[in-house]
Protein backbone atom coordinates (compact mmCIF):
# COMPACT_ATOMS: atom_id res chain seq x y z
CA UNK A 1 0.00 0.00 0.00
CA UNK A 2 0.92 3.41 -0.37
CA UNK A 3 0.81 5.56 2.69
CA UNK A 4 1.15 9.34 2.82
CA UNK A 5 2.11 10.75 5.99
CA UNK A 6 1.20 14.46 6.37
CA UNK A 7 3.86 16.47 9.33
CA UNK A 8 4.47 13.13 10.87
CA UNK A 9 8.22 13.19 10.34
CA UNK A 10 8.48 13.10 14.12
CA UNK A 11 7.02 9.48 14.08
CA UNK A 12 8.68 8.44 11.06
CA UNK A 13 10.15 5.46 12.17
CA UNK A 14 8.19 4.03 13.80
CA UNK A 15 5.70 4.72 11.54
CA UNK A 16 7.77 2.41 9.36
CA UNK A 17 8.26 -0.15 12.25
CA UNK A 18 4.84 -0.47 12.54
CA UNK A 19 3.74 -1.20 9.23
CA UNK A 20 7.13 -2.62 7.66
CA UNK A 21 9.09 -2.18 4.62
CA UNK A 22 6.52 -3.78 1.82
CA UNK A 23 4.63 -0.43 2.05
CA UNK A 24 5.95 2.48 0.18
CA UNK A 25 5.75 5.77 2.28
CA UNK A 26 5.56 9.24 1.51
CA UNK A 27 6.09 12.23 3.54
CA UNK A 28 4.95 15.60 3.47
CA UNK A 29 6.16 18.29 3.52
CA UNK A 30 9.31 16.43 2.65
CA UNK A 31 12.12 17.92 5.09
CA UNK A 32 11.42 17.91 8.75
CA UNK A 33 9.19 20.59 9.17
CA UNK A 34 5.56 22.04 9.58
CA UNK A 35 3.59 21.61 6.83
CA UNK A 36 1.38 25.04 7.72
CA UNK A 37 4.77 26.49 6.87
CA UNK A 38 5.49 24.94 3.38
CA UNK A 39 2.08 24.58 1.92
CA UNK A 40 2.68 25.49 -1.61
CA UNK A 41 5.78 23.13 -1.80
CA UNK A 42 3.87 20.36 -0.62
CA UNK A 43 0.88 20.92 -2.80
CA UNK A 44 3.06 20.13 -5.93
CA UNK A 45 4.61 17.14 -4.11
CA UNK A 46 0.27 15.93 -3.46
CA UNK A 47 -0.27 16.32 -7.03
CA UNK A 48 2.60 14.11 -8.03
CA UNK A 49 1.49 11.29 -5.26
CA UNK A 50 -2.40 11.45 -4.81
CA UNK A 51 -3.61 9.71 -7.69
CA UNK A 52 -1.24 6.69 -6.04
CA UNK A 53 -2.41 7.12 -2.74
CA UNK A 54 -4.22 4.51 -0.35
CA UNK A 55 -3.96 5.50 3.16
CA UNK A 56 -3.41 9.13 4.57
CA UNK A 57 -2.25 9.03 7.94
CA UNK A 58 -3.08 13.11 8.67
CA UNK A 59 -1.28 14.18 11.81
CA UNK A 60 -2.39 17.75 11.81
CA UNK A 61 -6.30 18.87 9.79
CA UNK A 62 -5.08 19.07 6.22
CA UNK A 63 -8.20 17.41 5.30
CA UNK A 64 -8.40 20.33 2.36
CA UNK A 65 -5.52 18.54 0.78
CA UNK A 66 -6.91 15.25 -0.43
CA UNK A 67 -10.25 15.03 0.77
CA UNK A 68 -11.05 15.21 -3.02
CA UNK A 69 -9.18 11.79 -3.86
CA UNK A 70 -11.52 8.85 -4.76
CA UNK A 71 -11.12 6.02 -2.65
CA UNK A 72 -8.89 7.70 0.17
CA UNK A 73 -9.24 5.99 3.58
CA UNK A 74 -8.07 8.44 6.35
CA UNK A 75 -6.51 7.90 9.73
CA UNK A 76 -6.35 11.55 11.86
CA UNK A 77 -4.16 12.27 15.09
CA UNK A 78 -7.26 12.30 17.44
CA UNK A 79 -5.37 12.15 21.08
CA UNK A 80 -6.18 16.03 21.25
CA UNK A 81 -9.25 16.19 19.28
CA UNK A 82 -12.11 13.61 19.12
CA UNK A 83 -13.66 12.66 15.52
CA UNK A 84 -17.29 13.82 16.12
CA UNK A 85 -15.67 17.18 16.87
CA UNK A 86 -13.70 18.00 13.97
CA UNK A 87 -16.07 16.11 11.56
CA UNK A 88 -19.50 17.10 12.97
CA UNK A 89 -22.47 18.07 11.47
CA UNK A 90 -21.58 19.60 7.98
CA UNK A 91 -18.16 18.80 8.12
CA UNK A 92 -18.65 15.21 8.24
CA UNK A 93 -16.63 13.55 5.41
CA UNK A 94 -17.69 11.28 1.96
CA UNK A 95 -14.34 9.06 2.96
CA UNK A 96 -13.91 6.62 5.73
CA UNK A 97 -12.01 8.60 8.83
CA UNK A 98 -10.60 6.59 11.49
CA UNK A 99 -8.86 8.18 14.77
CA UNK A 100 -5.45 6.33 15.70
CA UNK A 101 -2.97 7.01 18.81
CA UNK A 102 -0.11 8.71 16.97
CA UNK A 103 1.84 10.42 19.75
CA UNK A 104 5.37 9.18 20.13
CA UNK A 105 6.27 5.54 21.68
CA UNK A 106 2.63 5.19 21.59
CA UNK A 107 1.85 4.06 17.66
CA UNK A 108 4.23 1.19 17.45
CA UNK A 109 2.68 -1.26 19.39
CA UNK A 110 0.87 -4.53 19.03
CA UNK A 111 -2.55 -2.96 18.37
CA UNK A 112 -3.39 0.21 16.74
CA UNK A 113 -5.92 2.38 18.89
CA UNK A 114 -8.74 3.67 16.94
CA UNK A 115 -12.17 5.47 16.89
CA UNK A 116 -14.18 5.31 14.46
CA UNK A 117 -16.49 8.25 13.07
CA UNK A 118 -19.24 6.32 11.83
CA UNK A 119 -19.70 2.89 13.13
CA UNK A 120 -20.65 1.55 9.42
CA UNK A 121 -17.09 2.04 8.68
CA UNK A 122 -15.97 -0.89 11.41
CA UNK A 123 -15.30 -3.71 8.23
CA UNK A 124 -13.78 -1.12 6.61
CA UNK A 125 -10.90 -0.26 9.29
CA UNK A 126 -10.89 -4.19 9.79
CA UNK A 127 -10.10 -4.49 6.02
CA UNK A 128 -7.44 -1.82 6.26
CA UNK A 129 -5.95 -3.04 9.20
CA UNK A 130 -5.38 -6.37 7.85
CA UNK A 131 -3.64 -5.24 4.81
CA UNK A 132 -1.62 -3.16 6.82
CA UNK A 133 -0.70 -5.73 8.56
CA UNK A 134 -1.42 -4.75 12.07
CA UNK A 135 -4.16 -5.52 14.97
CA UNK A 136 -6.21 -2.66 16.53
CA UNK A 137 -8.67 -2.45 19.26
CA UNK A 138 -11.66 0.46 18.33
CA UNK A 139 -11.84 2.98 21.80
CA UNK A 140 -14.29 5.11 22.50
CA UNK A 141 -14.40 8.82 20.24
CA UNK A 142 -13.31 10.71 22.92
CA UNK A 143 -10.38 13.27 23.70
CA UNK A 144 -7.33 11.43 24.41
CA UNK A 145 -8.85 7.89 23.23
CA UNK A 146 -7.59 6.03 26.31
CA UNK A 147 -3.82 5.14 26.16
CA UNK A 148 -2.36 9.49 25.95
CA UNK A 149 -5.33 9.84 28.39
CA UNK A 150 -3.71 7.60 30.90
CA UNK A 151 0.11 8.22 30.25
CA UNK A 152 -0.38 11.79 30.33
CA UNK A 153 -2.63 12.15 33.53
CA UNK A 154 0.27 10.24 35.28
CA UNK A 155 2.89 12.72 34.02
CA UNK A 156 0.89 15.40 34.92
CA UNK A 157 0.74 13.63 38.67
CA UNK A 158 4.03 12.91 38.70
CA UNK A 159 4.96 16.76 37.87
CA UNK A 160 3.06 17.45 41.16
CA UNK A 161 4.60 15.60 43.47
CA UNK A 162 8.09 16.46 41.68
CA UNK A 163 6.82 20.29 42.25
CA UNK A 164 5.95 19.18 46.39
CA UNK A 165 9.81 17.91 46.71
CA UNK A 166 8.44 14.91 47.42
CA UNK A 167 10.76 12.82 45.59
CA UNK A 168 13.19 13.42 42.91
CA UNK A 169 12.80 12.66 39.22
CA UNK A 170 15.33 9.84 38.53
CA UNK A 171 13.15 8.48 42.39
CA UNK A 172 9.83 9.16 40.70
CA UNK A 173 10.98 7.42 36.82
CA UNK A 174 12.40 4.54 39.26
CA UNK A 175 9.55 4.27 41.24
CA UNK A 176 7.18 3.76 38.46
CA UNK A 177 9.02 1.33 36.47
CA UNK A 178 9.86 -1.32 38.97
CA UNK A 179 6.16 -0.78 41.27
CA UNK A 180 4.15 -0.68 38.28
CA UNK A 181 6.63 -2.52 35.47
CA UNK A 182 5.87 0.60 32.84
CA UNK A 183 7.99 0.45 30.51
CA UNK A 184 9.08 4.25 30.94
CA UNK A 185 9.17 6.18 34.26
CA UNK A 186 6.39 9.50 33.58
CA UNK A 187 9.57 11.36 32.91
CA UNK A 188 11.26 9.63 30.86
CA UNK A 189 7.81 9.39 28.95
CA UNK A 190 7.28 12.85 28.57
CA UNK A 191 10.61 13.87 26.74
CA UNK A 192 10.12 10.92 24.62
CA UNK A 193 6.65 11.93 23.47
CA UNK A 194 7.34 15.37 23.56
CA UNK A 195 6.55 17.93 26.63
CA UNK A 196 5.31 19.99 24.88
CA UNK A 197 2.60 17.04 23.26
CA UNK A 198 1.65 15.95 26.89
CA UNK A 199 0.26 19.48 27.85
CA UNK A 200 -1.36 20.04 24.64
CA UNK A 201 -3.23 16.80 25.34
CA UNK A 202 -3.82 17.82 29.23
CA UNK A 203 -5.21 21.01 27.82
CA UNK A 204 -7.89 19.26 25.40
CA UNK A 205 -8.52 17.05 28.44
CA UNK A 206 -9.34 19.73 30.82
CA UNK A 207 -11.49 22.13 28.28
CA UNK A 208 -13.43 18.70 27.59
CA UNK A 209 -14.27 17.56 30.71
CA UNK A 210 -12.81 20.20 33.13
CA UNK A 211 -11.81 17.17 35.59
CA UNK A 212 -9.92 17.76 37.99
CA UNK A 213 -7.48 14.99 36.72
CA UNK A 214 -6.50 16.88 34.17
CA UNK A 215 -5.82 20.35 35.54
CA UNK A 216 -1.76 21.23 34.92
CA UNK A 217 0.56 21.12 37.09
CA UNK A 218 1.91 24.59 36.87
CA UNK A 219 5.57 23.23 36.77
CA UNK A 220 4.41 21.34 32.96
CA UNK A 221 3.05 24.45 31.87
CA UNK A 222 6.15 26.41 32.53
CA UNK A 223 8.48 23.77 31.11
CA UNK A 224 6.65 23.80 27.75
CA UNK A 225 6.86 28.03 28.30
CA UNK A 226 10.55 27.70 28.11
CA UNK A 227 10.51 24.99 25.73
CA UNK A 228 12.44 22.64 28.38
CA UNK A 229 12.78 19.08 28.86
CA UNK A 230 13.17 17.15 31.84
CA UNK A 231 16.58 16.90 33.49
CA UNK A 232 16.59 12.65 33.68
């Protein structure tokens, strides 16, 4: 199959770990940078590619871009943004949409979290799935989906208790890889997905649901406002 990627360079490989090598991949805008930037450039390379095309994998709302190509099936970034909400009402699209879990560390796995827009696409995302070459497991259309939900919600709590002095961050990390077996201390997660990701998530949390949970932990927010990592 032939997958175009639009501003997903920061996933690249494991976009290509995920599906494998016998799919041909193309990426756009071409260099490592934000499409909103380079639109014209990247308009030339969609003319050259789209008639080809067989899976977009959008990780921003260039919908504009292709939504004219017969036959396109469509995966969107949804762990900020549900599908009802972009697509709702008149803005609901002729081509099958499917959400996915496309933050960092979080796509290559075993199954591929979804949503699905319409539920009369479900054999359709099994189809595509399958020829992909991957399992998935359909989530609820909400903000987050369930898996940057979780992760992030735990960073955020783990920024707290950093922020209290309770413990230290290589302590917390530590703590939460050998008492819970994670694979990443909350951390070490949220350099690897990006800081600046987990609040943007946080942030669609909290104007969705205003839980809470999600509130910031004043110590995120003024990491991402100095565009810091943490110190591991």
């Amino acid at each position: 199959m032939h997958l175009l990627v639009l501003d997903g360079h920061h996933v690249a490989a494991e976009l290509r770990q995920k599906f494998g090598p016998q799919h041909q991949y193309t990426f756009v805008p071409e260099a490592d940078t934000r499409l909103v930037d380079d639109v014209e450039p990247a308009m030339q390379v969609l003319d050259d590619v789209l008639p080809t095309i067989d899976v977009v994998f959008d990780f921003g709302n260039y919908g504009p871009l292709y939504e004219e190509r017969e036959g396109v099936v469509v995966f969107v970034e949804a762990a900020t943004e549900s599908l009802a909400s972009r697509f709702g009402g008149r803005n609901r699209p002729s081509y099958p949409v499917f959400g996915f879990c496309g933050l960092p560390t979080l796509l290559n796995r075993p199954l591929l979290e979804t949503s699905l827009l319409a539920a009369s696409d479900a054999d359709r995302l099994a189809e595509i799935c399958a020829t992909l070459g991957t399992d998935f497991q359909v989530v609820e259309d909400r903000v987050g989906l369930i898996t940057p939900r979780v992760i992030c919600m735990i960073i955020n709590e783990a920024c707290f208790t950093l922020q209290e002095g309770t413990a230290s961050v290589r302590d917390i990390d530590l703590g939460m890889k050998l008492g819970t077996n994670y694979p990443k201390g909350p951390f070490e997660w949220a350099n690897a997905i990006g800081v600046a990701r987990v609040y943007e998530v946080l942030e669609a949390l909290w104007q969705d649901t205003h839980d809470e949970r999600y509130k910031i932990c004043p110590l995120l927010k003024r990491m991402v406002q100095q565009g810091e990592s943490f110190a591991l």
